[in-house]
N, C-alpha and C. Protein backbone atom coordinates (compact mmCIF):
# COMPACT_ATOMS: atom_id res chain seq x y z
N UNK A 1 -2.10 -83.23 -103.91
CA UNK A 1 -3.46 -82.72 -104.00
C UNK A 1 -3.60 -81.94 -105.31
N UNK A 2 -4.77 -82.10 -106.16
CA UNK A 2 -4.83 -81.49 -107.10
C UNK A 2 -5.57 -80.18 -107.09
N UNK A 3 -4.90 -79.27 -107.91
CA UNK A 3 -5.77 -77.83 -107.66
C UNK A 3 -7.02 -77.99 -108.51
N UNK A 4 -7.67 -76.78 -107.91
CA UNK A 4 -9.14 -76.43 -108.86
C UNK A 4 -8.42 -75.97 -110.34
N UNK A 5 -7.50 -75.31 -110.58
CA UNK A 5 -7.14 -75.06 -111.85
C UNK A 5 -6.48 -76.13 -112.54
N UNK A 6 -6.19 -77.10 -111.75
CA UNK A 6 -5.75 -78.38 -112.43
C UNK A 6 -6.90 -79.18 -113.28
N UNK A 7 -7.89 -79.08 -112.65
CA UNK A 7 -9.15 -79.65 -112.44
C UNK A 7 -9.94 -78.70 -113.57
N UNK A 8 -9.73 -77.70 -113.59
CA UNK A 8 -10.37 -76.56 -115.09
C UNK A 8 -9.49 -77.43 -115.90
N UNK A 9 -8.17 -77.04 -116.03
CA UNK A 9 -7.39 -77.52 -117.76
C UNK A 9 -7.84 -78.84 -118.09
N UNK A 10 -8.34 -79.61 -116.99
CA UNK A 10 -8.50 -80.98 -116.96
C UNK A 10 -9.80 -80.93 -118.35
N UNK A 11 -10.19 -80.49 -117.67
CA UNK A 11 -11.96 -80.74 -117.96
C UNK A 11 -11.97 -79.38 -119.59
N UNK A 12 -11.23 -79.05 -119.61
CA UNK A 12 -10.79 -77.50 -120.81
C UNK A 12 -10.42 -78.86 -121.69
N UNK A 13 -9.77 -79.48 -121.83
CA UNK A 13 -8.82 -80.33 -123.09
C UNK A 13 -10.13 -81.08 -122.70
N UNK A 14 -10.43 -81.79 -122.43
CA UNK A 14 -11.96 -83.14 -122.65
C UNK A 14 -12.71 -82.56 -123.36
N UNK A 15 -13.33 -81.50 -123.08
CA UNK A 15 -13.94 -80.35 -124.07
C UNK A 15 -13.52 -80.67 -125.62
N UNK A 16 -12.22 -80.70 -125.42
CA UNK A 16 -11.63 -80.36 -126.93
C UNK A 16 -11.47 -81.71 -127.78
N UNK A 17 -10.94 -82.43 -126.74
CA UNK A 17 -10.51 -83.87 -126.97
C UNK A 17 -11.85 -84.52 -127.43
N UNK A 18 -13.28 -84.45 -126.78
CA UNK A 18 -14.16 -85.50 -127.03
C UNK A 18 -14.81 -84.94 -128.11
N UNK A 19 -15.40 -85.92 -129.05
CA UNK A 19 -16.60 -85.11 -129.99
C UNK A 19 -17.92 -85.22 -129.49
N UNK A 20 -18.70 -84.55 -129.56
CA UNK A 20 -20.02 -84.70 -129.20
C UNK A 20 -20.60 -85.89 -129.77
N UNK A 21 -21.47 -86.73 -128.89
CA UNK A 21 -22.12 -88.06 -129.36
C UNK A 21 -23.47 -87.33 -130.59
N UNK A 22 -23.56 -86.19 -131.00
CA UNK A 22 -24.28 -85.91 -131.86
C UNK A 22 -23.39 -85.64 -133.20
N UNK A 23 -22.06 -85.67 -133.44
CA UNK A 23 -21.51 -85.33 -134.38
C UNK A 23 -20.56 -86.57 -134.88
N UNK A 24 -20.27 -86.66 -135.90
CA UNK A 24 -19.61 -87.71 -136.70
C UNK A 24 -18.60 -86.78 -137.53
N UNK A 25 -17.39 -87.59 -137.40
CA UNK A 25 -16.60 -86.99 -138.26
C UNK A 25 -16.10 -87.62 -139.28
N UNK A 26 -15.80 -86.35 -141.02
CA UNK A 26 -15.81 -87.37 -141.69
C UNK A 26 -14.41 -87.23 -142.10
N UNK A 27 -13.95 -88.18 -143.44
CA UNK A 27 -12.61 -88.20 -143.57
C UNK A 27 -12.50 -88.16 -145.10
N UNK A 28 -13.37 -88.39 -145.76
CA UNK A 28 -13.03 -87.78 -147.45
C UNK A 28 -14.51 -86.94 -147.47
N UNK A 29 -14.05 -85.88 -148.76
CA UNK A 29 -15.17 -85.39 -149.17
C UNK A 29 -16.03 -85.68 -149.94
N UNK A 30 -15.82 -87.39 -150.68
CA UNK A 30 -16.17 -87.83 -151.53
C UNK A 30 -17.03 -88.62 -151.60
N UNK A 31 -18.74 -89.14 -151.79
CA UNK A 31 -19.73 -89.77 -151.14
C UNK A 31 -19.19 -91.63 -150.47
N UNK A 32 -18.03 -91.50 -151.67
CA UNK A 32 -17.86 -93.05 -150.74
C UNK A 32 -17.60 -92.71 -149.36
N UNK A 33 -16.63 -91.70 -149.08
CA UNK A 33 -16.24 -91.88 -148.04
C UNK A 33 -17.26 -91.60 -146.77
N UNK A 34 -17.53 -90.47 -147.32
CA UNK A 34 -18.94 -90.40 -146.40
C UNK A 34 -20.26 -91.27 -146.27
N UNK A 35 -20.09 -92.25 -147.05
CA UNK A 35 -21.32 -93.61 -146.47
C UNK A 35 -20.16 -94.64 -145.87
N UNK A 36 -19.30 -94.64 -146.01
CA UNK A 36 -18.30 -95.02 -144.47
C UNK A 36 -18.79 -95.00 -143.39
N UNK A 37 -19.31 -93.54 -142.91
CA UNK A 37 -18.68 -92.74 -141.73
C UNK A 37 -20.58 -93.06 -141.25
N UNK A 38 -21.51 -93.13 -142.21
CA UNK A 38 -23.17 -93.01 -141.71
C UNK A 38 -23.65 -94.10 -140.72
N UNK A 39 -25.07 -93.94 -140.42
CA UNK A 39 -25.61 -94.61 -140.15
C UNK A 39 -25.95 -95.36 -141.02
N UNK A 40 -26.79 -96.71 -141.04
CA UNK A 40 -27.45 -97.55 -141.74
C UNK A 40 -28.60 -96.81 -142.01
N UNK A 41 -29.41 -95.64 -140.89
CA UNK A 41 -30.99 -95.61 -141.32
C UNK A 41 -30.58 -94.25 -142.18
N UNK A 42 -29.41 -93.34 -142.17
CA UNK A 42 -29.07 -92.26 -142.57
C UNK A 42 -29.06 -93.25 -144.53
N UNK A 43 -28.30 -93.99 -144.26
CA UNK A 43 -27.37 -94.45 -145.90
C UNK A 43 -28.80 -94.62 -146.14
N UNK A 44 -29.56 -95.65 -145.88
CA UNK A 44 -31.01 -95.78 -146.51
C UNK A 44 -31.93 -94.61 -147.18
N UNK A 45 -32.11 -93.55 -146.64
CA UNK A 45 -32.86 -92.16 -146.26
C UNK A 45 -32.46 -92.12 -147.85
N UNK A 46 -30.97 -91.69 -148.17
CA UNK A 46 -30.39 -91.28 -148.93
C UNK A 46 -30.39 -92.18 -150.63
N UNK A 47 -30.36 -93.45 -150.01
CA UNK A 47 -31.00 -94.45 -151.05
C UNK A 47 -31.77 -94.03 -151.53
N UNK A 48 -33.34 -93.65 -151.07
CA UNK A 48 -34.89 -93.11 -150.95
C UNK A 48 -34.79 -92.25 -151.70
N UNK A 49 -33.81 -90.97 -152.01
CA UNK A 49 -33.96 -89.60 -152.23
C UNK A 49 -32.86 -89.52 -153.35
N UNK A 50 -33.18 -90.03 -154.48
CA UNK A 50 -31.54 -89.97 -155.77
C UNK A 50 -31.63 -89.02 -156.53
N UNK A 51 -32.18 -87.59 -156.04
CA UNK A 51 -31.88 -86.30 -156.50
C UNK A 51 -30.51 -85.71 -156.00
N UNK A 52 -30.56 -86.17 -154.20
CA UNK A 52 -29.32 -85.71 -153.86
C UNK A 52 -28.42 -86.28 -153.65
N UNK A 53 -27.03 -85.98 -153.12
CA UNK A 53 -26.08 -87.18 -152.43
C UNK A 53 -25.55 -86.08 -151.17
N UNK A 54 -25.01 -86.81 -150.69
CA UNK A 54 -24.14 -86.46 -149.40
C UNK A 54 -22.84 -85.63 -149.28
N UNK A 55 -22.94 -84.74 -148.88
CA UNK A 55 -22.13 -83.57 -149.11
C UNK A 55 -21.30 -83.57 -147.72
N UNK A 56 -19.85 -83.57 -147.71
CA UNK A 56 -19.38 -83.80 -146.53
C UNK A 56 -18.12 -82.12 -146.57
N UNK A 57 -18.53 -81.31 -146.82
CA UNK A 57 -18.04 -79.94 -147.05
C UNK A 57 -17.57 -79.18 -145.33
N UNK A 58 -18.80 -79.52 -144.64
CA UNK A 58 -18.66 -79.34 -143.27
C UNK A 58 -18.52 -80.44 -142.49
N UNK A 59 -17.91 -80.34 -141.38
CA UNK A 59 -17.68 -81.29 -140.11
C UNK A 59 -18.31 -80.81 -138.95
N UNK A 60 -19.04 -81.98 -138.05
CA UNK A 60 -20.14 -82.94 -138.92
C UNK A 60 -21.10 -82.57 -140.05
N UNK A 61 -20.53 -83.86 -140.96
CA UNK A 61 -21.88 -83.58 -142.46
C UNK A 61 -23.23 -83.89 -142.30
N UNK A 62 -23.41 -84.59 -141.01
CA UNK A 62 -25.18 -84.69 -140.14
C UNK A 62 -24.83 -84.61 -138.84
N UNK A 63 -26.19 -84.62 -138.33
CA UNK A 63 -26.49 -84.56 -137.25
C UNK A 63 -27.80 -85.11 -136.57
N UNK A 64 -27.80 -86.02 -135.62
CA UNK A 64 -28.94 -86.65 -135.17
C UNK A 64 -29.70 -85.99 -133.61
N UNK A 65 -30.89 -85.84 -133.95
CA UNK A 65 -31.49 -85.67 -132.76
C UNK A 65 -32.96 -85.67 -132.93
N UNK A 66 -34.25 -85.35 -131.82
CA UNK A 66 -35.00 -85.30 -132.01
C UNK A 66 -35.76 -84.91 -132.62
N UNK A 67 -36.05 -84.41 -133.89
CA UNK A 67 -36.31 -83.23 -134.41
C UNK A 67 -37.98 -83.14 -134.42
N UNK A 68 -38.44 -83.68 -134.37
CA UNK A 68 -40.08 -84.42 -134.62
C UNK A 68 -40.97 -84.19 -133.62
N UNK A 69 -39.94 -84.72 -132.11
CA UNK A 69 -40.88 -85.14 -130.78
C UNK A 69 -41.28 -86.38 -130.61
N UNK A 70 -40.80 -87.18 -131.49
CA UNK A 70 -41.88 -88.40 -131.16
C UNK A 70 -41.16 -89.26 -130.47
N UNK A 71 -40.02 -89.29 -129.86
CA UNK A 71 -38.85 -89.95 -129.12
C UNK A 71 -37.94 -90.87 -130.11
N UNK A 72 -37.95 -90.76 -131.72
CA UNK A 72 -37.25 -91.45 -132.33
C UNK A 72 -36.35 -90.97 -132.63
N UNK A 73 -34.87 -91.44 -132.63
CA UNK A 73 -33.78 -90.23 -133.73
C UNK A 73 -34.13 -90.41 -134.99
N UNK A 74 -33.83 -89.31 -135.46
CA UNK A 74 -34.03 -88.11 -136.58
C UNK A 74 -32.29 -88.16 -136.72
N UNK A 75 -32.41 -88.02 -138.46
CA UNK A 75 -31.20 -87.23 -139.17
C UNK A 75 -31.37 -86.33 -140.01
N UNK A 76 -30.30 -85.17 -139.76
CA UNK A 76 -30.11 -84.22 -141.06
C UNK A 76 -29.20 -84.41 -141.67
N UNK A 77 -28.86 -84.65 -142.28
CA UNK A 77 -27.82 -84.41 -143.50
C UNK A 77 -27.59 -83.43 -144.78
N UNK A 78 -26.07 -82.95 -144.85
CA UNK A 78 -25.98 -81.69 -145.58
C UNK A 78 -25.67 -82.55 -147.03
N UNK A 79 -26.62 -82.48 -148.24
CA UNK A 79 -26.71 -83.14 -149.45
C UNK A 79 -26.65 -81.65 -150.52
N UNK A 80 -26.42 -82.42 -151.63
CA UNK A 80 -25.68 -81.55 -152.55
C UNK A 80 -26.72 -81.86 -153.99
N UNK A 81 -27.99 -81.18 -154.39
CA UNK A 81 -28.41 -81.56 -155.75
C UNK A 81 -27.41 -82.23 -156.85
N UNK A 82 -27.79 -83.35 -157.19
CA UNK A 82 -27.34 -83.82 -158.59
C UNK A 82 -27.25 -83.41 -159.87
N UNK A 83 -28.14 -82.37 -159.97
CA UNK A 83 -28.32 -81.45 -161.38
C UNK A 83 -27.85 -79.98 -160.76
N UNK A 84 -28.81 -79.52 -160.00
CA UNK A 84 -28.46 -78.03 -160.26
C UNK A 84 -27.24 -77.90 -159.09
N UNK A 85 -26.66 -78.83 -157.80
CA UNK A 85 -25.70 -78.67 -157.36
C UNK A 85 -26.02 -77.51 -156.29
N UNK A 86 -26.92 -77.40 -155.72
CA UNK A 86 -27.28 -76.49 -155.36
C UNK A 86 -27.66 -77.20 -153.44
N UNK A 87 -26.93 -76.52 -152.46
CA UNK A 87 -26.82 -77.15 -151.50
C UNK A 87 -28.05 -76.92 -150.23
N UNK A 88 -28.28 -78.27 -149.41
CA UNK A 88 -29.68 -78.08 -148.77
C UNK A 88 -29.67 -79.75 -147.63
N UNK A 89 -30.14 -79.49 -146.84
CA UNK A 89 -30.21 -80.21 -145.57
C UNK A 89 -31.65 -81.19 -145.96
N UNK A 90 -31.02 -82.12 -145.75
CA UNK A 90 -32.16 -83.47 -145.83
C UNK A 90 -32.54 -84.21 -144.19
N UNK A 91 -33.54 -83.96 -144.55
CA UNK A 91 -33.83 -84.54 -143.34
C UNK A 91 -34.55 -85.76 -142.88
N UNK A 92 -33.87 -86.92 -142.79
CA UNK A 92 -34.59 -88.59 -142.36
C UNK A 92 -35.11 -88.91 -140.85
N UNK A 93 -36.68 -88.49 -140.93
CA UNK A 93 -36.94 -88.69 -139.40
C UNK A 93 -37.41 -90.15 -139.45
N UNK A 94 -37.37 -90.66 -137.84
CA UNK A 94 -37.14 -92.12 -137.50
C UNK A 94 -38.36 -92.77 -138.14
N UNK A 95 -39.54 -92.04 -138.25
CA UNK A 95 -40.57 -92.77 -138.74
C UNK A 95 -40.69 -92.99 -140.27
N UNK A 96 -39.20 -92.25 -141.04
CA UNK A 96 -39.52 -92.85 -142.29
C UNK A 96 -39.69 -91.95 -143.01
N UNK A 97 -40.72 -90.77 -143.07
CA UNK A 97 -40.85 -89.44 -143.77
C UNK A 97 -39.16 -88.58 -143.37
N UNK A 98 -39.19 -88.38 -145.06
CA UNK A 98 -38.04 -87.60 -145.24
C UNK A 98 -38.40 -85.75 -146.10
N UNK A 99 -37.93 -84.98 -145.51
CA UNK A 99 -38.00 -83.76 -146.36
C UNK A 99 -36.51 -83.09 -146.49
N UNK A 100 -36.66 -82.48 -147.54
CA UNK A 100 -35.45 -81.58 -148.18
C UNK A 100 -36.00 -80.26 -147.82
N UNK A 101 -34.91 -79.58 -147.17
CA UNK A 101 -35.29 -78.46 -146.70
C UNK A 101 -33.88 -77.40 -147.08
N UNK A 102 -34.54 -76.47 -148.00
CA UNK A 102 -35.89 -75.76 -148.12
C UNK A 102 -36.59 -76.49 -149.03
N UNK A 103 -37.73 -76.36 -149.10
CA UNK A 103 -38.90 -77.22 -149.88
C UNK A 103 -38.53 -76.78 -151.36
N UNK A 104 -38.31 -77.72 -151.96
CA UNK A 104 -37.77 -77.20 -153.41
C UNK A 104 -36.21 -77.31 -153.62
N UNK A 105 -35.80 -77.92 -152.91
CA UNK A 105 -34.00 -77.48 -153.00
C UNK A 105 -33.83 -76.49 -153.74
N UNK A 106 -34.13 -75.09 -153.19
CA UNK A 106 -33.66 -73.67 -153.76
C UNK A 106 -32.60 -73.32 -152.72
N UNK A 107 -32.23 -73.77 -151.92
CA UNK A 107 -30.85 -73.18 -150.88
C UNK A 107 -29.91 -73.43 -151.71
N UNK A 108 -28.89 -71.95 -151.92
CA UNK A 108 -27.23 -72.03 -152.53
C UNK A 108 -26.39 -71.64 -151.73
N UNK A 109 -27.19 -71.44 -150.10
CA UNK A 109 -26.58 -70.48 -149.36
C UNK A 109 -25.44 -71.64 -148.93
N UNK A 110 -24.18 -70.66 -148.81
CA UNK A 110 -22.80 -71.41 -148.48
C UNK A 110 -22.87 -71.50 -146.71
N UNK A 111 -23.85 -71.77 -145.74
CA UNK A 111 -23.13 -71.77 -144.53
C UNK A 111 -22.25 -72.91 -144.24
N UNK A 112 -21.21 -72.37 -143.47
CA UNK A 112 -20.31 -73.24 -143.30
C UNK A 112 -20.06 -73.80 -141.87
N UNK A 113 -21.48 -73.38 -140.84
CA UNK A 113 -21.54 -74.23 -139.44
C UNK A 113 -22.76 -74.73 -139.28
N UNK A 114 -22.75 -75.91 -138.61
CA UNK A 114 -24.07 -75.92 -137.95
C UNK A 114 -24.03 -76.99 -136.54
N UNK A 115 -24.61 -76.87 -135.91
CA UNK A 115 -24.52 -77.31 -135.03
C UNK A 115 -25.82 -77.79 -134.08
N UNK A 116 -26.38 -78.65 -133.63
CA UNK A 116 -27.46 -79.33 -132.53
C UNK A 116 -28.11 -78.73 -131.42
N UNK A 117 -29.14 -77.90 -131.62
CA UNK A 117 -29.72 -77.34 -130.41
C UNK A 117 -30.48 -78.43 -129.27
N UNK A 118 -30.15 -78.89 -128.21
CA UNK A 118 -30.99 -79.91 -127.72
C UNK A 118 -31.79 -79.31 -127.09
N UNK A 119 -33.38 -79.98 -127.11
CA UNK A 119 -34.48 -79.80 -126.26
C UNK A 119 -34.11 -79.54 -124.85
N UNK A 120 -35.06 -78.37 -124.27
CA UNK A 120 -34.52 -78.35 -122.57
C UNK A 120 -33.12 -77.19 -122.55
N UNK A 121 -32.00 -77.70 -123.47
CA UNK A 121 -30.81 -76.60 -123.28
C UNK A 121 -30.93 -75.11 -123.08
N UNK A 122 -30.07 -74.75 -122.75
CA UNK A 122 -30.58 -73.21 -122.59
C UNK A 122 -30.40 -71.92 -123.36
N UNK A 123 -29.53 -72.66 -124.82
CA UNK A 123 -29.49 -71.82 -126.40
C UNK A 123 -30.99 -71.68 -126.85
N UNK A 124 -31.68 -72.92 -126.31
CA UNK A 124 -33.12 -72.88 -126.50
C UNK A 124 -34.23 -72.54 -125.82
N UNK A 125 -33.67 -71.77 -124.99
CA UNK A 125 -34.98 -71.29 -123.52
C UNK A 125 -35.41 -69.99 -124.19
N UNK A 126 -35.06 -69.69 -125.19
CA UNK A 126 -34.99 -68.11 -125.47
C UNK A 126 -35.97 -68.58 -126.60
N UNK A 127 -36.42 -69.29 -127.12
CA UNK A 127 -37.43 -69.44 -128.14
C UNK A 127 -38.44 -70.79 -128.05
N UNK A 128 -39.52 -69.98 -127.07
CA UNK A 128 -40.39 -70.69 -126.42
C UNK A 128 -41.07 -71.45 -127.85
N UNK A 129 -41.40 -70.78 -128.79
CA UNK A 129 -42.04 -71.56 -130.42
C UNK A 129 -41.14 -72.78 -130.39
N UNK A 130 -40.11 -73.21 -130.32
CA UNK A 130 -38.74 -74.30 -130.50
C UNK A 130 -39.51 -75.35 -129.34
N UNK A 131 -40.25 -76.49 -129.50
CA UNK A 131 -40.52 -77.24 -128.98
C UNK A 131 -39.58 -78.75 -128.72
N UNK A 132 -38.87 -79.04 -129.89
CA UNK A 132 -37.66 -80.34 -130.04
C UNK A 132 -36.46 -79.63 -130.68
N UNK A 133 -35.41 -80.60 -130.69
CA UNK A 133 -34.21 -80.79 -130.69
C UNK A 133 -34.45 -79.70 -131.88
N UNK A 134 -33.49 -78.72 -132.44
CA UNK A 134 -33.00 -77.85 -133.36
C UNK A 134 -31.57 -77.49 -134.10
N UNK A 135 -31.40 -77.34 -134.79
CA UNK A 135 -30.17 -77.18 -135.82
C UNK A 135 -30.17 -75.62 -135.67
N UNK A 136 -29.13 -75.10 -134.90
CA UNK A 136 -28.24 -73.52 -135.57
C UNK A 136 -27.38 -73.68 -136.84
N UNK A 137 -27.98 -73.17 -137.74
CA UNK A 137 -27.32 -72.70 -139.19
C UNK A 137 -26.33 -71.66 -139.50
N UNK A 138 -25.18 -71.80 -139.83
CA UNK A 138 -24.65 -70.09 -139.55
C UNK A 138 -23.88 -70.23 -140.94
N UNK A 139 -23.29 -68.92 -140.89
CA UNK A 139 -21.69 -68.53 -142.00
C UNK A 139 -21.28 -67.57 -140.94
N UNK A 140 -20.06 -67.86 -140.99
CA UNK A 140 -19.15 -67.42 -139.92
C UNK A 140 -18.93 -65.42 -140.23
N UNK A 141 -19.07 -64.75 -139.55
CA UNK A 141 -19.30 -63.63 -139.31
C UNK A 141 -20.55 -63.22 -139.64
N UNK A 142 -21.19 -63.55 -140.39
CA UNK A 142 -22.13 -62.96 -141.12
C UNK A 142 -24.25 -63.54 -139.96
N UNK A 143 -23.62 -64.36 -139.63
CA UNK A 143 -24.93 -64.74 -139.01
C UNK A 143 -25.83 -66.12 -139.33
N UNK A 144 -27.08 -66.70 -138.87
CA UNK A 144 -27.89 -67.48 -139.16
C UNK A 144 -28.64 -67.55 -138.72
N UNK A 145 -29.42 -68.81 -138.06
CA UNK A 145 -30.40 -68.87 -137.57
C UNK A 145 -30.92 -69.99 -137.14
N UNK A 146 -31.83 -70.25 -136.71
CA UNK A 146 -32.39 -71.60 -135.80
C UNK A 146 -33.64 -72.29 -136.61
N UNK A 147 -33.03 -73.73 -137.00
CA UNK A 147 -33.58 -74.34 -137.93
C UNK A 147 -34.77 -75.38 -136.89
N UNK A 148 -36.13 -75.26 -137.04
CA UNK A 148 -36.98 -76.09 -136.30
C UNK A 148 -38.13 -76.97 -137.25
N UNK A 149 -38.46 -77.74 -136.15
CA UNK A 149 -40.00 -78.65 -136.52
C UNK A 149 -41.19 -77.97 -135.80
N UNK A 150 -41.87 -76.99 -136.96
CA UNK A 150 -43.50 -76.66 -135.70
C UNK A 150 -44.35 -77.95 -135.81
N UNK A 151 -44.13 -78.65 -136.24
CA UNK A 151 -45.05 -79.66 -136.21
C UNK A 151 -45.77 -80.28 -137.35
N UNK A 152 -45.20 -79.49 -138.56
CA UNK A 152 -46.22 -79.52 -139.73
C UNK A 152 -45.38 -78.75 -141.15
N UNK A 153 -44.32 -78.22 -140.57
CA UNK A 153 -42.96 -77.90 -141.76
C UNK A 153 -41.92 -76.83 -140.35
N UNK A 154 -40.67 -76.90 -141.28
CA UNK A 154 -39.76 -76.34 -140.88
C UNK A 154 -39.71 -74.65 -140.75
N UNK A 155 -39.49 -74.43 -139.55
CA UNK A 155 -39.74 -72.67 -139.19
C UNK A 155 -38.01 -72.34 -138.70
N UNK A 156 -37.87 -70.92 -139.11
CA UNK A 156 -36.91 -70.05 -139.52
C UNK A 156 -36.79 -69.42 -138.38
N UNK A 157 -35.75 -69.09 -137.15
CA UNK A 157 -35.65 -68.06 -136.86
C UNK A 157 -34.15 -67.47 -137.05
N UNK A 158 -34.25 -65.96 -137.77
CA UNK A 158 -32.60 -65.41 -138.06
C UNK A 158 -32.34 -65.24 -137.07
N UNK A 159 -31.06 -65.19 -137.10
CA UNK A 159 -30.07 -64.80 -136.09
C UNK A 159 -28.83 -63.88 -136.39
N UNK A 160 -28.59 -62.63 -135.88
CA UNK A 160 -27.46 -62.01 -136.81
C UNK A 160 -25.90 -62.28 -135.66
């Protein structure tokens, strides 16, 4: 008979063992390698947009989810300016419109997590404004914040 604590470590290592079906992992830091690892509608997006390229600095270097509402997947991707090098989240929603966010690629900020807020979850019950899927932005000790769609541009909430 198996114990309940058999049954925790069980389910403790799956945790660890599985990756989330929202995250991709990559294996060079170097754009070949990371159009390896993409989607087809992600590699396209990126075609579209030859200011930036694909920055695979963090694991996962995107992330897909709803971001829009409109029931299509959506990608973000962490891209790297070609001139000024200056780092910023692109975002390819399913219908085709793409934005670089922050508007202007003025982000140099180094965060080094981010991670998938899903619609409904309960990281997200606490910010009734957060209508679809959301991106937490962070740097490790220091804080971040909750990256959203109001419907009409991308809204900020910090987080320390």
């Amino acid at each position: 008979m198996i114990s309940k604590f058999s049954l925790g470590l069980v389910a403790l290592a799956l945790c660890f063992a599985c990756p989330s079906s929202y995250a991709q992992t990559v294996s060079a830091r170097t754009t070949p390698g990371i159009k390896a690892d993409m989607p087809y509608e992600l590699d396209v997006c990126l075609e579209d947009e030859p200011t930036v390229e694909a920055d695979g600095r963090i694991n996962p270097f995107y992330l897909s989810g709803d971001f829009d509402g409109d029931g299509i997947t959506d990608f973000a991707v962490q891209v790297k300016s070609k001139t000024s090098k200056a780092y910023d989240v692109l975002f390819c929603f399913g219908n085709g419109k793409r934005i670089l966010w922050p508007a202007g690629g003025s982000n140099d900020a180094q965060y080094d997590c981010w991670w998938l807020m899903p619609k409904g979850g309960k990281l997200l019950s606490v910010y009734p404004q957060v209508k679809h899927d959301a991106i937490n932005v962070g740097i490790t000790d220091e804080g971040g914040g909750v990256l959203y769609w109001t419907g009409k541009k991308f809204g900020w909430i910090p987080q320390d």
